[in-house]
PDB file of N, CA and C in Angstrom:
ATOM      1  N   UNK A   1     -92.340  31.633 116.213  1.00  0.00           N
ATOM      2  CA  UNK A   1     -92.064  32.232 114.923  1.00  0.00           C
ATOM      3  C   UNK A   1     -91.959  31.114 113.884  1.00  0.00           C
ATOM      4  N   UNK A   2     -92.689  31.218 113.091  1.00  0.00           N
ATOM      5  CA  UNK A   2     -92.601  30.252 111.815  1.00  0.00           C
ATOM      6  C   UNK A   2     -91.517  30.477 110.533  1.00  0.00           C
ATOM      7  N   UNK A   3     -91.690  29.118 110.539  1.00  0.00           N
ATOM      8  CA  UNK A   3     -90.625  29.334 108.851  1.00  0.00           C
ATOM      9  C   UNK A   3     -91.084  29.717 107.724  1.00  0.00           C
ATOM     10  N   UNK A   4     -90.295  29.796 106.563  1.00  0.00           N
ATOM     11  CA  UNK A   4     -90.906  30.477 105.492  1.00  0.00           C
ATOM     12  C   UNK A   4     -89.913  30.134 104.406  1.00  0.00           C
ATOM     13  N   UNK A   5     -90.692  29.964 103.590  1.00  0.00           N
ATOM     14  CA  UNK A   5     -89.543  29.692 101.699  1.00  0.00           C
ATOM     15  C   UNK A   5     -90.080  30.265 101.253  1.00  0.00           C
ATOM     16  N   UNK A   6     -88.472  31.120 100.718  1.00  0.00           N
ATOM     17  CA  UNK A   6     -88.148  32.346  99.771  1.00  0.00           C
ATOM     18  C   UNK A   6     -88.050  31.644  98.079  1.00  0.00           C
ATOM     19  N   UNK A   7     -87.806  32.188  97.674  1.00  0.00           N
ATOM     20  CA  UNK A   7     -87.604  32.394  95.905  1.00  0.00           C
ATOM     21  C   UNK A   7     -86.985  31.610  95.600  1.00  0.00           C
ATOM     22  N   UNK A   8     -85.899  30.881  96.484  1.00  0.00           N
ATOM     23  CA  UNK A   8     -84.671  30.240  96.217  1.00  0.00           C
ATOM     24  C   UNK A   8     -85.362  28.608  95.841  1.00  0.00           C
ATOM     25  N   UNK A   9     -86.408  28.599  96.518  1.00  0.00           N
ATOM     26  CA  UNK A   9     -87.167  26.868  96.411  1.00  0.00           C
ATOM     27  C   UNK A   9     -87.377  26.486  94.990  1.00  0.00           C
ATOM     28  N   UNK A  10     -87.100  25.266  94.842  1.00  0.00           N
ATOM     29  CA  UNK A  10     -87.056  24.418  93.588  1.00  0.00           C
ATOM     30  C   UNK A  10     -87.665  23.577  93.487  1.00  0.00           C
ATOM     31  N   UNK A  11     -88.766  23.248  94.426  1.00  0.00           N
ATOM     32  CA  UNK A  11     -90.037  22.584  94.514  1.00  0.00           C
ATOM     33  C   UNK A  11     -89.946  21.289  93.982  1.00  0.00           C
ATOM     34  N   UNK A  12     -88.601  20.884  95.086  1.00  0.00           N
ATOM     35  CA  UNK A  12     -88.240  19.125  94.805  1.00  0.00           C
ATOM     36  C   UNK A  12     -89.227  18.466  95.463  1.00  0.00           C
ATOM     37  N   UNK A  13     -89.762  19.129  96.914  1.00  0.00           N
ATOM     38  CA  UNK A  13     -90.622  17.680  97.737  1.00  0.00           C
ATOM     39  C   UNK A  13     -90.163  17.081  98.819  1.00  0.00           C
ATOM     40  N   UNK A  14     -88.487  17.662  99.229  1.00  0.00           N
ATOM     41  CA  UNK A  14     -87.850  17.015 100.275  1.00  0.00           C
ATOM     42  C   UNK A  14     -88.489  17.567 101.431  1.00  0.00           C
ATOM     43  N   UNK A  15     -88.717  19.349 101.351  1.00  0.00           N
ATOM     44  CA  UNK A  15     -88.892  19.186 102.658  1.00  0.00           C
ATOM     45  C   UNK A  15     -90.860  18.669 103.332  1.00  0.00           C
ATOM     46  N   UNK A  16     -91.549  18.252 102.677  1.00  0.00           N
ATOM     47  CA  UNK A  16     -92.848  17.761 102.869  1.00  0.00           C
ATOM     48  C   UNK A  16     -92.919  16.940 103.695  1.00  0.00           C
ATOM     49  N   UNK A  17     -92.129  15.748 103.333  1.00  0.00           N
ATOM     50  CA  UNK A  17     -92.342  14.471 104.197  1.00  0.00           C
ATOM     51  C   UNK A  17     -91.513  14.540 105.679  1.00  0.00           C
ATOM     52  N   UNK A  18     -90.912  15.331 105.662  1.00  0.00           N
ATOM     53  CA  UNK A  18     -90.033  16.158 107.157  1.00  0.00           C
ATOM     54  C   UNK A  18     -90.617  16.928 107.843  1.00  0.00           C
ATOM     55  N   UNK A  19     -91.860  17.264 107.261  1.00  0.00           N
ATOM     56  CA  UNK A  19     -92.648  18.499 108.391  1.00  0.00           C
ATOM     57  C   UNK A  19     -93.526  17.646 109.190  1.00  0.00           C
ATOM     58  N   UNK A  20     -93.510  17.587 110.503  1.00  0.00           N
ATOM     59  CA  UNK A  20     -94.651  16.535 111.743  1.00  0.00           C
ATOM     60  C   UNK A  20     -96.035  17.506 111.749  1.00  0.00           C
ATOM     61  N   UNK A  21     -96.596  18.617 111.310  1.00  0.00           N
ATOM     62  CA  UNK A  21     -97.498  18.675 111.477  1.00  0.00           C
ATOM     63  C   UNK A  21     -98.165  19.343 109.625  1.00  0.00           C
ATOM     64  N   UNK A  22     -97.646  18.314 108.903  1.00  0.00           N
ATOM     65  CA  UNK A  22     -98.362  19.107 107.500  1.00  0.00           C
ATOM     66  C   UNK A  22     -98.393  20.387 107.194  1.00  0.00           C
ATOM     67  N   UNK A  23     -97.250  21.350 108.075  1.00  0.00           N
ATOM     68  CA  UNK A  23     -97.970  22.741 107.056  1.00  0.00           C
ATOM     69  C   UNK A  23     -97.406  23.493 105.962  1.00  0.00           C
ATOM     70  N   UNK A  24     -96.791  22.497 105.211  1.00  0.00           N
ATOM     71  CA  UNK A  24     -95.812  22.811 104.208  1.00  0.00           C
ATOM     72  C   UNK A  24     -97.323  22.775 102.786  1.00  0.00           C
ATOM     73  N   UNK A  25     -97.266  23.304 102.304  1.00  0.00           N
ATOM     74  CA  UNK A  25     -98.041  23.313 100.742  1.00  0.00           C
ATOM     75  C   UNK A  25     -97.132  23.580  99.452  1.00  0.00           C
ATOM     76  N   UNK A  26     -97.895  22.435  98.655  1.00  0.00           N
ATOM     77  CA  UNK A  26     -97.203  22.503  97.373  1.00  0.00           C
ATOM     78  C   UNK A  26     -97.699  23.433  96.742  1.00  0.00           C
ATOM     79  N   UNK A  27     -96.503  23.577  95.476  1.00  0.00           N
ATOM     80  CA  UNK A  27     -96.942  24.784  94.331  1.00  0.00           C
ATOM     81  C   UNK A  27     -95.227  25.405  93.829  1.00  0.00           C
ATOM     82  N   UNK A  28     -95.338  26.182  92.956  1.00  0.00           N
ATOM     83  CA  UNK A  28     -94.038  26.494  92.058  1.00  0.00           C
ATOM     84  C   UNK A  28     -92.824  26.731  93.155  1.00  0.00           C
ATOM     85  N   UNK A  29     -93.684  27.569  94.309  1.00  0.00           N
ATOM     86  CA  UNK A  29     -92.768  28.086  95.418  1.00  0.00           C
ATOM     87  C   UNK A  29     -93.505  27.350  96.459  1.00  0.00           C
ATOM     88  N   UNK A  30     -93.195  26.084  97.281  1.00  0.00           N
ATOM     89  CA  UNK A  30     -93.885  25.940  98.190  1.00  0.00           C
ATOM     90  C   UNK A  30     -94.159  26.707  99.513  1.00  0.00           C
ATOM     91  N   UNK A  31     -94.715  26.609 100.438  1.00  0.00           N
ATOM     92  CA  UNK A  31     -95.075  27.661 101.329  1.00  0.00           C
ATOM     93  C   UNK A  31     -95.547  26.867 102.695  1.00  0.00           C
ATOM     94  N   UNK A  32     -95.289  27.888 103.480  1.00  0.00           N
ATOM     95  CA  UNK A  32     -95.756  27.098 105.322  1.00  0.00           C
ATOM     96  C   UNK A  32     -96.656  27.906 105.884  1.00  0.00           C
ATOM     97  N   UNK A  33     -97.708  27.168 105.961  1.00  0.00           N
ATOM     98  CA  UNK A  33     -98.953  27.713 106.882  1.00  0.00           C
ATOM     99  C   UNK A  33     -98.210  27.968 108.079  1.00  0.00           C
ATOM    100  N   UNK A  34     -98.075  29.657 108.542  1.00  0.00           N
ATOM    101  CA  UNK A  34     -97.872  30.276 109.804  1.00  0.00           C
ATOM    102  C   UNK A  34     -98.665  29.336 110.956  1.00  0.00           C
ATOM    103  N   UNK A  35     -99.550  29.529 110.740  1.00  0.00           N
ATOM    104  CA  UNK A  35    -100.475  28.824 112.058  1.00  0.00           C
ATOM    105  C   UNK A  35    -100.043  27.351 112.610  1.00  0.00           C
ATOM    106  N   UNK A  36     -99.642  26.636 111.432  1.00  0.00           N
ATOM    107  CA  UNK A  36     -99.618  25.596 111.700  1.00  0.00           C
ATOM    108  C   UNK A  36     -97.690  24.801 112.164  1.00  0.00           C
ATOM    109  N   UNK A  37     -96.875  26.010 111.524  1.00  0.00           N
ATOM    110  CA  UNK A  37     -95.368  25.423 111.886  1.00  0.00           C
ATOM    111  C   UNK A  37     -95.447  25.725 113.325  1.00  0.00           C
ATOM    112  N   UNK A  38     -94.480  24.615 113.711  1.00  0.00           N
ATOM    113  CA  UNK A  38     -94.154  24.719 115.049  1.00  0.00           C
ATOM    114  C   UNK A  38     -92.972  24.830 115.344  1.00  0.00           C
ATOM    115  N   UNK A  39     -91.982  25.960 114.327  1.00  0.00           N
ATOM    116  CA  UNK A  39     -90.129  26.309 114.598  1.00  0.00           C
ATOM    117  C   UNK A  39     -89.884  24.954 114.834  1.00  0.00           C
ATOM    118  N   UNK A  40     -89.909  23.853 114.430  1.00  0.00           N
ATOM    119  CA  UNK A  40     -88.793  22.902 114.982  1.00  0.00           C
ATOM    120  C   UNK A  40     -87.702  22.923 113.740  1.00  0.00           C
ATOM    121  N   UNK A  41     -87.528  23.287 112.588  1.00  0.00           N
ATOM    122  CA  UNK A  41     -86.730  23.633 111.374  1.00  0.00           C
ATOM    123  C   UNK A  41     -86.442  22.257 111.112  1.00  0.00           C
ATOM    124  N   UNK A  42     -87.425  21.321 111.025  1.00  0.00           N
ATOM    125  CA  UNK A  42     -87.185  20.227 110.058  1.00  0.00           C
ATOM    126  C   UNK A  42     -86.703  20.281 108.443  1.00  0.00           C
ATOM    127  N   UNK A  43     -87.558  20.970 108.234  1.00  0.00           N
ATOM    128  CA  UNK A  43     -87.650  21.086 106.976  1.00  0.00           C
ATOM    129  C   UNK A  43     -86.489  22.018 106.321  1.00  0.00           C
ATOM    130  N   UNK A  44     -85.949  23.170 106.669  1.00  0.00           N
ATOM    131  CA  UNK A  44     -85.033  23.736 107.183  1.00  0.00           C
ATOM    132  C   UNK A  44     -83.581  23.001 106.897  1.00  0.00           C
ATOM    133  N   UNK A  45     -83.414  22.173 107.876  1.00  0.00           N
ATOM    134  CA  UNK A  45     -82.517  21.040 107.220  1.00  0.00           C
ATOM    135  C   UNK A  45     -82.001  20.078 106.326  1.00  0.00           C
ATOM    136  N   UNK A  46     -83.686  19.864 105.615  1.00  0.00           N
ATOM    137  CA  UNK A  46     -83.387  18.858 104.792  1.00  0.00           C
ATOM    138  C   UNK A  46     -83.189  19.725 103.135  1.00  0.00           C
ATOM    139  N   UNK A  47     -83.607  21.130 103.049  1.00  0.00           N
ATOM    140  CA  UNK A  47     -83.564  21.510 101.785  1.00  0.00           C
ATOM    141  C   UNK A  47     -82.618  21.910 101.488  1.00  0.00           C
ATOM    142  N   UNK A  48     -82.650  21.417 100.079  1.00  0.00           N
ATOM    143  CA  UNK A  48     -81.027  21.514  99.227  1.00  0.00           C
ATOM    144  C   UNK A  48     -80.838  22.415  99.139  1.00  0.00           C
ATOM    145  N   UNK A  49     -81.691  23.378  98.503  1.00  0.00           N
ATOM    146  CA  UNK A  49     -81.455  24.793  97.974  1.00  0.00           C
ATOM    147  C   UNK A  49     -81.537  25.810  99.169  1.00  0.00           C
ATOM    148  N   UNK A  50     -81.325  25.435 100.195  1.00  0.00           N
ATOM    149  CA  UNK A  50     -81.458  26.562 101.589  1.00  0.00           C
ATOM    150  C   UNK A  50     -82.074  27.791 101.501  1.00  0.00           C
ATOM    151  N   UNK A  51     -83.609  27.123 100.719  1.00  0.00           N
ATOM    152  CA  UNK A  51     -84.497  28.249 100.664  1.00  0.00           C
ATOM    153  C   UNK A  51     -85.489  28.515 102.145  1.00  0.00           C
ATOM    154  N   UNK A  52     -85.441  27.804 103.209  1.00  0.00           N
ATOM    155  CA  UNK A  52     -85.984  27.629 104.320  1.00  0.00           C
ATOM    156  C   UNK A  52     -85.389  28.728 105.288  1.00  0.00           C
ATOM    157  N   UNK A  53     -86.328  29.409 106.089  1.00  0.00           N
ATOM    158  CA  UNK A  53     -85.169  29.911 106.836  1.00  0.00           C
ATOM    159  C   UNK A  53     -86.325  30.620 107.759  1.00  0.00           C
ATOM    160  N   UNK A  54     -85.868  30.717 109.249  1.00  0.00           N
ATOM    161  CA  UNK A  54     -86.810  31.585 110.118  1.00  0.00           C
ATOM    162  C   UNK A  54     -87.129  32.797 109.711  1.00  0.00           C
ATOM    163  N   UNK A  55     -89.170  32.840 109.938  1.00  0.00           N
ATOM    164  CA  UNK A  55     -89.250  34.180 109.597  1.00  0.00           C
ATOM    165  C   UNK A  55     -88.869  35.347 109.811  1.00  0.00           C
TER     166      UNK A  55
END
């Protein structure tokens, strides 16, 4: 099951460099290629605004 950012994201950039397989994409609301997360909730952790969260 992949992760996913909700509304709450503020499209600082923290969680990008925390994801091991790139599938985070930029943009107003950033977003995670399903296919490509692998649940380890890196990213998850590092965001301020605890817009991350299992789908």
């Amino acid at each position: 099951m992949a992760y996913v950012i909700t509304e709450d994201c503020i499209a600082c950039g923290t969680c990008i460099s925390e994801c091991p397989v790139e599938a985070i994409s930029e943009g107003d609301i950033y977003q995670i290629d399903a296919d490509l997360c692998t649940d380890c909730g890196s990213c998850a952790d590092v965001c301020p605004s605890e817009a991350i969260h299992p789908a």
